[in-house]
C-alpha atoms as a PDB file:
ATOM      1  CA  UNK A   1     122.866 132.901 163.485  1.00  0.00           C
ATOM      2  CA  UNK A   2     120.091 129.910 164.006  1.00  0.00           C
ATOM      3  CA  UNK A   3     120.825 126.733 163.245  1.00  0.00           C
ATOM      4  CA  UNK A   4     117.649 125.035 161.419  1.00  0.00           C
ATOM      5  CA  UNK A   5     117.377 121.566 162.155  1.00  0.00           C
ATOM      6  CA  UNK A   6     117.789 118.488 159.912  1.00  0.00           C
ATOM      7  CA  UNK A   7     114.675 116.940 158.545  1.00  0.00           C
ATOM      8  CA  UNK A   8     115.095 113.206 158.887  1.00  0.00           C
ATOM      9  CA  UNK A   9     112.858 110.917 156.790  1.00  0.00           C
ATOM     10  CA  UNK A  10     112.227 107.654 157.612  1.00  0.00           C
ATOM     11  CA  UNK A  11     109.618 104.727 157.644  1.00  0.00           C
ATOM     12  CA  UNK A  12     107.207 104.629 160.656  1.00  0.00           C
ATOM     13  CA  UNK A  13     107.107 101.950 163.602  1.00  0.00           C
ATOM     14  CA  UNK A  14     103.758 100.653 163.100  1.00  0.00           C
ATOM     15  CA  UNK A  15     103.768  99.451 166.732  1.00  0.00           C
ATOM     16  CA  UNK A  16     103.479 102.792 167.571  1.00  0.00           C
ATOM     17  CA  UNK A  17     100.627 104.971 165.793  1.00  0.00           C
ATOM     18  CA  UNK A  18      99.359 106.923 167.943  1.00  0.00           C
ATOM     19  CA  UNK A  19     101.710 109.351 166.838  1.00  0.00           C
ATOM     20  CA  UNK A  20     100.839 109.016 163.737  1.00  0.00           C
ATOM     21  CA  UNK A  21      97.077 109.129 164.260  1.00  0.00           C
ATOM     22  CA  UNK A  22      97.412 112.441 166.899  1.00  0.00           C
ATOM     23  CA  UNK A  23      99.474 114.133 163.473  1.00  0.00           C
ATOM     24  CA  UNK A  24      96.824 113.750 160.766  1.00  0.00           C
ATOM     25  CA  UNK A  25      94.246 114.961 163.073  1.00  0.00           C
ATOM     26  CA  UNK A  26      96.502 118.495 163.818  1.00  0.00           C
ATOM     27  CA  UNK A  27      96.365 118.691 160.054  1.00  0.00           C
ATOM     28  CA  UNK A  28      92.748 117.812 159.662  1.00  0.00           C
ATOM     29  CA  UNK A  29      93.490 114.526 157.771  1.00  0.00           C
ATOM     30  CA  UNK A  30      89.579 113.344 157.303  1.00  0.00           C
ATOM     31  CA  UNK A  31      90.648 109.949 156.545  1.00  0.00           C
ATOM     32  CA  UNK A  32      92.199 109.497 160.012  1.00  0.00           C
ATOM     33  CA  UNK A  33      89.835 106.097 160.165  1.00  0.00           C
ATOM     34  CA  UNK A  34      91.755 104.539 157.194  1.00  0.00           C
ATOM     35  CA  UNK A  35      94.966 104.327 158.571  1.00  0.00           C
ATOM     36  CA  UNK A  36      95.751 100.789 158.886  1.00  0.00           C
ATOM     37  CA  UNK A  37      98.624  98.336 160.478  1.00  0.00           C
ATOM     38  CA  UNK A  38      99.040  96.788 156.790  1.00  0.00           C
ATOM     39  CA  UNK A  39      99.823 100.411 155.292  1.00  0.00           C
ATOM     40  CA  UNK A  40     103.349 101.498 155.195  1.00  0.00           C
ATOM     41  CA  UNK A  41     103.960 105.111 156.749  1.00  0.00           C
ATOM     42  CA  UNK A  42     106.972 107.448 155.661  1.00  0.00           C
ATOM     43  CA  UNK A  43     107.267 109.867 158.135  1.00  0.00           C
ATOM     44  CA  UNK A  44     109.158 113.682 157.591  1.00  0.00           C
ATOM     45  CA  UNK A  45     110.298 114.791 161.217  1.00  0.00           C
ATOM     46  CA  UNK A  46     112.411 117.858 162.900  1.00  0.00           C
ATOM     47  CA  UNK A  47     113.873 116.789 165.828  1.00  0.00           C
ATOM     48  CA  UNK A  48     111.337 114.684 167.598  1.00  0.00           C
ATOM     49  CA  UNK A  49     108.279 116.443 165.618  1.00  0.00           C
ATOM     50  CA  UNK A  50     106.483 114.643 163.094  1.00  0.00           C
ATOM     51  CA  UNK A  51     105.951 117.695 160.269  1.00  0.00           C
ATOM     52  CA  UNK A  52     104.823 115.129 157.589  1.00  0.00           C
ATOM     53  CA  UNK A  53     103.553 111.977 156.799  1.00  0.00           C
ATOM     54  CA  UNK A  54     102.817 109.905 153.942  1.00  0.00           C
ATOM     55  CA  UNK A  55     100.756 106.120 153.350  1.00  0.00           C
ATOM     56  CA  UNK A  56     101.532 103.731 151.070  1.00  0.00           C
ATOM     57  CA  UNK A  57      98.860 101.544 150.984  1.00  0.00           C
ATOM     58  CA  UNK A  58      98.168  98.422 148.175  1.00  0.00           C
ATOM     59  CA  UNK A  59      95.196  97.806 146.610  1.00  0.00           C
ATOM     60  CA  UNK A  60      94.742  95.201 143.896  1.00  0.00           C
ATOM     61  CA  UNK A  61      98.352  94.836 143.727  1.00  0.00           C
ATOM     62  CA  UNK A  62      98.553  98.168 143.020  1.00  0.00           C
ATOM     63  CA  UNK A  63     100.509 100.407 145.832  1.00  0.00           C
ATOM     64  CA  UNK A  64      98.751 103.491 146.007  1.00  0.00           C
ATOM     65  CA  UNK A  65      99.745 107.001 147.608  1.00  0.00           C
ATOM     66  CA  UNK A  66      97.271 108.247 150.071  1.00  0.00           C
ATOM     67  CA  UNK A  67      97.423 111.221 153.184  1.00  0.00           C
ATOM     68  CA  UNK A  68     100.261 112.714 152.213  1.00  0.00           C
ATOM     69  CA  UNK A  69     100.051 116.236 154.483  1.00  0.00           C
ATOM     70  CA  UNK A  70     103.134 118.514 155.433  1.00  0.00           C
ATOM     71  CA  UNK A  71     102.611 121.155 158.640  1.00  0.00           C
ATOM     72  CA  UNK A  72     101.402 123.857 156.967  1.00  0.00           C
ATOM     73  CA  UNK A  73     104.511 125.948 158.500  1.00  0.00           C
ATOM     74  CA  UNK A  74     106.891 123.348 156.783  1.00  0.00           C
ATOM     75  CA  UNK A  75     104.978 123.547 153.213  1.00  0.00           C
ATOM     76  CA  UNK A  76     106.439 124.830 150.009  1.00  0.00           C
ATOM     77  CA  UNK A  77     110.092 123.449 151.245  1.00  0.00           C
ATOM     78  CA  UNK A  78     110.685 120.498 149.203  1.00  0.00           C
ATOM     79  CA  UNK A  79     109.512 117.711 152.072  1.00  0.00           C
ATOM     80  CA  UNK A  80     107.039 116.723 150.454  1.00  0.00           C
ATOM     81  CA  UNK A  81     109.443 115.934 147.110  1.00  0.00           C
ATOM     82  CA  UNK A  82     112.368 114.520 149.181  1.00  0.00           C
ATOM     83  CA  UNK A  83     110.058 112.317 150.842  1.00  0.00           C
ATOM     84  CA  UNK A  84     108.283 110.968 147.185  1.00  0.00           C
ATOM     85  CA  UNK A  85     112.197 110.825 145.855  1.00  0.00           C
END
């Protein structure tokens, strides 16, 4: 029997985006440009994969949730929800 791995979720290193950056181009994030030192990441990974990532970004003292993409071969299995909960 396989063993599936663990998916961890944690916030992102912002010393170290290009990571970050390389991800939401795979997933044809169009807003790529927007991601910004000042936004806080929450990253979904498998091992040492990133298969989702999330910004939390303020505006007008408002936090707002923007680029949240899952691997599309990780969708539909509640990463997306664990990482919002």
């Amino acid at each position: 029997m396989r063993t599936i791995p663990t998916v961890v979720i944690k916030w992102w290193n912002f010393s170290n985006i290009g990571p970050i950056i390389d991800f939401y181009k795979q997933v044809g994030y169009s807003k790529v440009h927007l991601v910004k030192p000042t936004n806080e990441i929450l990253v979904a990974g498998q091992e040492d994969q990133i298969i989702g990532a999330v910004r939390l970004v303020e505006e007008n003292g408002v936090i707002i949730l923007c680029g949240m993409q899952i691997l599309p071969e990780f969708q539909r299995r509640g990463i997306g929800s664990k990482m919002l909960g």
